[in-house]
C-alpha atoms as a PDB file:
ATOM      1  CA  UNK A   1     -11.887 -50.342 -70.552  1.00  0.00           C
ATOM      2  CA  UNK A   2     -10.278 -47.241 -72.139  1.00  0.00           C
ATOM      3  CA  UNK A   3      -7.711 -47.903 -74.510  1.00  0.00           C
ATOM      4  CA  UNK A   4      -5.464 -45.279 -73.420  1.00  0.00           C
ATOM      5  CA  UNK A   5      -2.785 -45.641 -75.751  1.00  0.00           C
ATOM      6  CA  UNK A   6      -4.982 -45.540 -78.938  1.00  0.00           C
ATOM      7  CA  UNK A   7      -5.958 -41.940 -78.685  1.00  0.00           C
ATOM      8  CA  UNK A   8      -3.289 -40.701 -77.374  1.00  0.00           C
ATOM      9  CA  UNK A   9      -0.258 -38.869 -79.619  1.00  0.00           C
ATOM     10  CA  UNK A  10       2.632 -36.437 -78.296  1.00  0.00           C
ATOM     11  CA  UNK A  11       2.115 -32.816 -77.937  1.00  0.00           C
ATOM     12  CA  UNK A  12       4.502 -31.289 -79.383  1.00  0.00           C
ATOM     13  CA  UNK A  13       3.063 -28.106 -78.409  1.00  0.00           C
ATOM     14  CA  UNK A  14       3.783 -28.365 -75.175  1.00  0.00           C
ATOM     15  CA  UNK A  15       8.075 -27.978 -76.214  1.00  0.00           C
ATOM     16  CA  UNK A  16       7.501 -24.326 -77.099  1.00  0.00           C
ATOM     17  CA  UNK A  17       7.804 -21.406 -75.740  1.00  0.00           C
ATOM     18  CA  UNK A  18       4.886 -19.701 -73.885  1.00  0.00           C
ATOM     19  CA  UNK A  19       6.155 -16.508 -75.406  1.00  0.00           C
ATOM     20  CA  UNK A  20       5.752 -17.614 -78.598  1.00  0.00           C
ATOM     21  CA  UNK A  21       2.150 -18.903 -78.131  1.00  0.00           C
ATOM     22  CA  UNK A  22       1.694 -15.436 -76.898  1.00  0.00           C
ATOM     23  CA  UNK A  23       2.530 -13.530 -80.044  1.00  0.00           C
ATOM     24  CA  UNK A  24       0.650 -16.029 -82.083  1.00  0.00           C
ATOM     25  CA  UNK A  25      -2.581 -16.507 -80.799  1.00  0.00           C
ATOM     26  CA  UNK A  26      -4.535 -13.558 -79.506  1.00  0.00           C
ATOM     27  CA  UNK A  27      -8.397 -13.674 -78.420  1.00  0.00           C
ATOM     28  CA  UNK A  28     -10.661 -12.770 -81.548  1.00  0.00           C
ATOM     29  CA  UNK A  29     -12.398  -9.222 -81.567  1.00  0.00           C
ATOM     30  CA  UNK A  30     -15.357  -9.139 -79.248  1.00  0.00           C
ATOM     31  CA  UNK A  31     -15.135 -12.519 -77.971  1.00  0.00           C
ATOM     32  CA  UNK A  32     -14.409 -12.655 -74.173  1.00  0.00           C
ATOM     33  CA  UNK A  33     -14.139 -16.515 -72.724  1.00  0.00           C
ATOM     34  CA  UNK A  34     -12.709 -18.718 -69.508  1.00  0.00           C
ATOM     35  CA  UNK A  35      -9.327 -18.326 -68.740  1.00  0.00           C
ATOM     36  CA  UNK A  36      -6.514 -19.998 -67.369  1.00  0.00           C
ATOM     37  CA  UNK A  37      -8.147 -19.177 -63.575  1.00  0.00           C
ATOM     38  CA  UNK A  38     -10.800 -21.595 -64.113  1.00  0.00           C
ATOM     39  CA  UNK A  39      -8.914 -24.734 -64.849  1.00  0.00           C
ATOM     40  CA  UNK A  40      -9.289 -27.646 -62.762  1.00  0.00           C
ATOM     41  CA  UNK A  41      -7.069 -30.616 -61.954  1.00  0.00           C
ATOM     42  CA  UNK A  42      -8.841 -33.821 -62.692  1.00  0.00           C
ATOM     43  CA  UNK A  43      -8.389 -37.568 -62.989  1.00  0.00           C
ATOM     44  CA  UNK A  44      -9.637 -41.051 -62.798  1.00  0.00           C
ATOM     45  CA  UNK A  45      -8.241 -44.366 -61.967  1.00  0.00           C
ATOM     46  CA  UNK A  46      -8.551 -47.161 -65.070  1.00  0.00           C
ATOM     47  CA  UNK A  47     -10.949 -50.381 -64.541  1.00  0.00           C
ATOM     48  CA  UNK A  48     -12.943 -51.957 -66.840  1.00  0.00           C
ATOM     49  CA  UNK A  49     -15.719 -49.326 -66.305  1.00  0.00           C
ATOM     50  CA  UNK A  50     -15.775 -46.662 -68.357  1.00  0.00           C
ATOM     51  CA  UNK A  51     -14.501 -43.728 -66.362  1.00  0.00           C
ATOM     52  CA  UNK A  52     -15.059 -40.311 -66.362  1.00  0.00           C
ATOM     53  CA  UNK A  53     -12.289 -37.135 -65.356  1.00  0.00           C
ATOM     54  CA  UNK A  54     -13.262 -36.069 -61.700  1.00  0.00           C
ATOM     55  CA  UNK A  55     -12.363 -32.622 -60.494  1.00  0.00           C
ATOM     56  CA  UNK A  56      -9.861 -32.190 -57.493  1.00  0.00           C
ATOM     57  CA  UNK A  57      -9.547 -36.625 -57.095  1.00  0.00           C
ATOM     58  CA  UNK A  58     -10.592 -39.876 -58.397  1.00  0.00           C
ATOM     59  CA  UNK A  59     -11.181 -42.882 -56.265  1.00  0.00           C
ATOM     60  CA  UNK A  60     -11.675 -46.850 -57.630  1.00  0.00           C
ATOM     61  CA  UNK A  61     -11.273 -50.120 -56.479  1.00  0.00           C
ATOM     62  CA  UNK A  62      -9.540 -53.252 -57.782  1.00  0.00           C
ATOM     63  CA  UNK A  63      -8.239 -56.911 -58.074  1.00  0.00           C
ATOM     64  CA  UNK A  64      -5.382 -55.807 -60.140  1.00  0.00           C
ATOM     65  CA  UNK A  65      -2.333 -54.888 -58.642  1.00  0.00           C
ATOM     66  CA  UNK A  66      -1.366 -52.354 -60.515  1.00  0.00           C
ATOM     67  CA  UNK A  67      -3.571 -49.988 -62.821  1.00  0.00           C
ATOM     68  CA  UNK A  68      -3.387 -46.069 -64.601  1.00  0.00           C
ATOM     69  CA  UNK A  69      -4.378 -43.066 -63.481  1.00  0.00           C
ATOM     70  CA  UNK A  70      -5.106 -40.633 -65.903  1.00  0.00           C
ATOM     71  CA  UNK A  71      -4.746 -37.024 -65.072  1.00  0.00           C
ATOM     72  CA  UNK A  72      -6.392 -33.899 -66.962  1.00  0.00           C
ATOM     73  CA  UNK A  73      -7.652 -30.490 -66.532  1.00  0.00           C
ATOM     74  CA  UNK A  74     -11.136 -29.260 -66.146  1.00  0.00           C
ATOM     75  CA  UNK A  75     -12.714 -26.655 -67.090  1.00  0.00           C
ATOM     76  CA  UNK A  76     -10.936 -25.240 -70.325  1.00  0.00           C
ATOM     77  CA  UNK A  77     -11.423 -25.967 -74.020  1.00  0.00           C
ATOM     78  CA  UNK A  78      -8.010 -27.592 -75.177  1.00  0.00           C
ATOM     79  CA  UNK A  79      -9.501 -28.238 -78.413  1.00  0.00           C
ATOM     80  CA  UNK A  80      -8.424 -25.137 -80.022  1.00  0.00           C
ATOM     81  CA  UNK A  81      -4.540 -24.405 -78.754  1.00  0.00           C
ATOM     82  CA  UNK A  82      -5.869 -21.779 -76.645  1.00  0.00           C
ATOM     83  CA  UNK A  83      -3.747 -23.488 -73.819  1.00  0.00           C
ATOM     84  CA  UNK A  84      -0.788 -24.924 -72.545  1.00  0.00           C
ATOM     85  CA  UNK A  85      -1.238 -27.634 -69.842  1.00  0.00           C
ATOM     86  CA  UNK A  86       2.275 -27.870 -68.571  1.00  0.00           C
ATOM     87  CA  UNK A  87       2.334 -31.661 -65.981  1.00  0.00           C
ATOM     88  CA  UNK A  88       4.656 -30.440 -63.392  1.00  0.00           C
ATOM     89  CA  UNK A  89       7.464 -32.528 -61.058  1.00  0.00           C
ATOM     90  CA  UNK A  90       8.217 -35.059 -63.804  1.00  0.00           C
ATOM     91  CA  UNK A  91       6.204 -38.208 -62.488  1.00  0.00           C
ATOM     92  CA  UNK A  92       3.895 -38.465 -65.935  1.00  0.00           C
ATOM     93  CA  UNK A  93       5.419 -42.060 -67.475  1.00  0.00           C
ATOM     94  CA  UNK A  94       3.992 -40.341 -70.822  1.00  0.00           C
ATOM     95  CA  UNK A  95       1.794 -37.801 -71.772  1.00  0.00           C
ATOM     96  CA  UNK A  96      -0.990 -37.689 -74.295  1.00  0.00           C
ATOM     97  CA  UNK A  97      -3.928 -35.653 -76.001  1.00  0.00           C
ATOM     98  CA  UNK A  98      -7.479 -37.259 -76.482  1.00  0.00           C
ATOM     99  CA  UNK A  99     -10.057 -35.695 -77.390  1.00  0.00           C
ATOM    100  CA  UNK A 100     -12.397 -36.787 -75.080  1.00  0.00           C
ATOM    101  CA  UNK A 101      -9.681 -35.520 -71.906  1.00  0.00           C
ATOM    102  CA  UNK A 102      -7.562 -32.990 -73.730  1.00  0.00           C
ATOM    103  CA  UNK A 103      -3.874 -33.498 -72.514  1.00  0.00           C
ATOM    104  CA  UNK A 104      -3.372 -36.121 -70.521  1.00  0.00           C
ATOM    105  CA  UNK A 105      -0.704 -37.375 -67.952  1.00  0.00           C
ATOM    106  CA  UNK A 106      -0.374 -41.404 -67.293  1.00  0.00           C
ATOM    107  CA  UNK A 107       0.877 -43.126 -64.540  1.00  0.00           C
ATOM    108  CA  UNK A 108       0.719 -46.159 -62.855  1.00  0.00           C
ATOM    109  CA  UNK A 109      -0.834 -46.738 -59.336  1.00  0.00           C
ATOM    110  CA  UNK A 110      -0.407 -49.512 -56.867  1.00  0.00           C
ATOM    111  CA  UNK A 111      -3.153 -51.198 -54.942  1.00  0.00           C
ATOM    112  CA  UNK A 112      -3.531 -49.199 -51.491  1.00  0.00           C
ATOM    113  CA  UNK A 113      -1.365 -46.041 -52.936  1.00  0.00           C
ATOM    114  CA  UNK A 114      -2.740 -42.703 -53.433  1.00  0.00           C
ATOM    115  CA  UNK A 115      -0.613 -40.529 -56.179  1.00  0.00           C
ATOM    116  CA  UNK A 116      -0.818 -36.796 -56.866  1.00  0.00           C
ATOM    117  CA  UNK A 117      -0.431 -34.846 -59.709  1.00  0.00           C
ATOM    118  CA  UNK A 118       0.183 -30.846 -60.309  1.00  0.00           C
ATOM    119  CA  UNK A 119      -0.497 -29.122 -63.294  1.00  0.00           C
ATOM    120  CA  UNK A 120      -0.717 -25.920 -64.648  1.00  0.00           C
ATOM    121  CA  UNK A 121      -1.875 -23.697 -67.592  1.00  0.00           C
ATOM    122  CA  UNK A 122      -0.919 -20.814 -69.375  1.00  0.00           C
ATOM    123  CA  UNK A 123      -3.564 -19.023 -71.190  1.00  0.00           C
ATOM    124  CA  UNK A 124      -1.835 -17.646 -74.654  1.00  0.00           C
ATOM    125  CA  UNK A 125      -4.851 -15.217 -75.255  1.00  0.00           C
ATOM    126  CA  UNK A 126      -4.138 -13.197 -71.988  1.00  0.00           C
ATOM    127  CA  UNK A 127      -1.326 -14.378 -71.335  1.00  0.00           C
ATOM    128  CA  UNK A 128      -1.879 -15.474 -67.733  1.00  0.00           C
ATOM    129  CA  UNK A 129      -1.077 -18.627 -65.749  1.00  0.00           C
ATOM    130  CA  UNK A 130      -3.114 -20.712 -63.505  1.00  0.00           C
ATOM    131  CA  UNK A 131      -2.072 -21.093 -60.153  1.00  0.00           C
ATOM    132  CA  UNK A 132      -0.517 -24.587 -59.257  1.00  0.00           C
ATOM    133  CA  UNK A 133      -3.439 -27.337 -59.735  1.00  0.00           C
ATOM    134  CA  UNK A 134      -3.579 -30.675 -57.576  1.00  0.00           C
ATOM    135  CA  UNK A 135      -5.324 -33.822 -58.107  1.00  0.00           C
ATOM    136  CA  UNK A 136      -5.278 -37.154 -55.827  1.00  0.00           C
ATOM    137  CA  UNK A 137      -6.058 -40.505 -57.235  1.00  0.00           C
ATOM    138  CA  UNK A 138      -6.596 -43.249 -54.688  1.00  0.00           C
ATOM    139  CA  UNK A 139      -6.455 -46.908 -55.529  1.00  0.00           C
ATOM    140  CA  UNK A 140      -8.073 -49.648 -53.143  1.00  0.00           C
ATOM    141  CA  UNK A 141      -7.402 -53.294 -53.576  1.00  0.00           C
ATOM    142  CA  UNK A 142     -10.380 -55.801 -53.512  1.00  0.00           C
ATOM    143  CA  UNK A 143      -9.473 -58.763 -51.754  1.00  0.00           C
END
């Protein structure tokens, strides 16, 4: 099972102003890479497997009632503060950085729910947002 919580720390980044990120990071001479346009919303649902972020939903089965969902974005290098994943409609119980998933949004799923999450993500080298990025997680209860 993931440990979640042992990864994960606040991003602090994600409090400041897309304006400033602008003026601070630019895209070194020569080098032209993926942009905000080619981020993906992703997730999985926790079990005991070892999961794996899935682009556009997730989809797991259970005997506990309740479990996390763990929502990301595809598609991007976080590693470097290139970007700002913003988790949009405030339904993230807390939100993380790994660096396996990059930043992360947790919440908790029911058995028989499905939960969606939007996302999206600035680009501070061109200064460019993504459009509005949607994942579904679907939990199933085994009975």
């Amino acid at each position: 099972m993931r440990r979640l919580l042992a990864g994960v720390s606040a991003v602090a980044a994600m409090s400041l102003s897309s304006a400033v990120w602008a003026s601070e990071s630019r895209a070194p001479e020569g080098i032209q890479s993926l942009g905000a346009g080619d981020a993906v919303a992703a997730c999985y649902v926790d079990t005991p497997a070892w999961e794996y972020l899935q682009p556009g939903s997730c989809f797991s089965m259970g005997s506990a009632y309740t479990t996390q969902v763990v929502f990301g974005v595809q598609g991007i290098d976080q590693s470097g503060g290139r970007y700002v994943v913003q988790f949009l409609d405030g339904t993230c119980q807390s939100t993380g950085y790994t660096l396996d998933e990059g930043n992360i949004c947790l919440r908790t799923i029911s058995r028989y729910q499905t939960l969606s999450q939007r996302v999206q993500v600035y680009d501070t080298w061109t200064g460019q947002w993504s459009g509005v990025l949607t994942a579904y997680a679907s939990y199933e209860g085994l009975d």
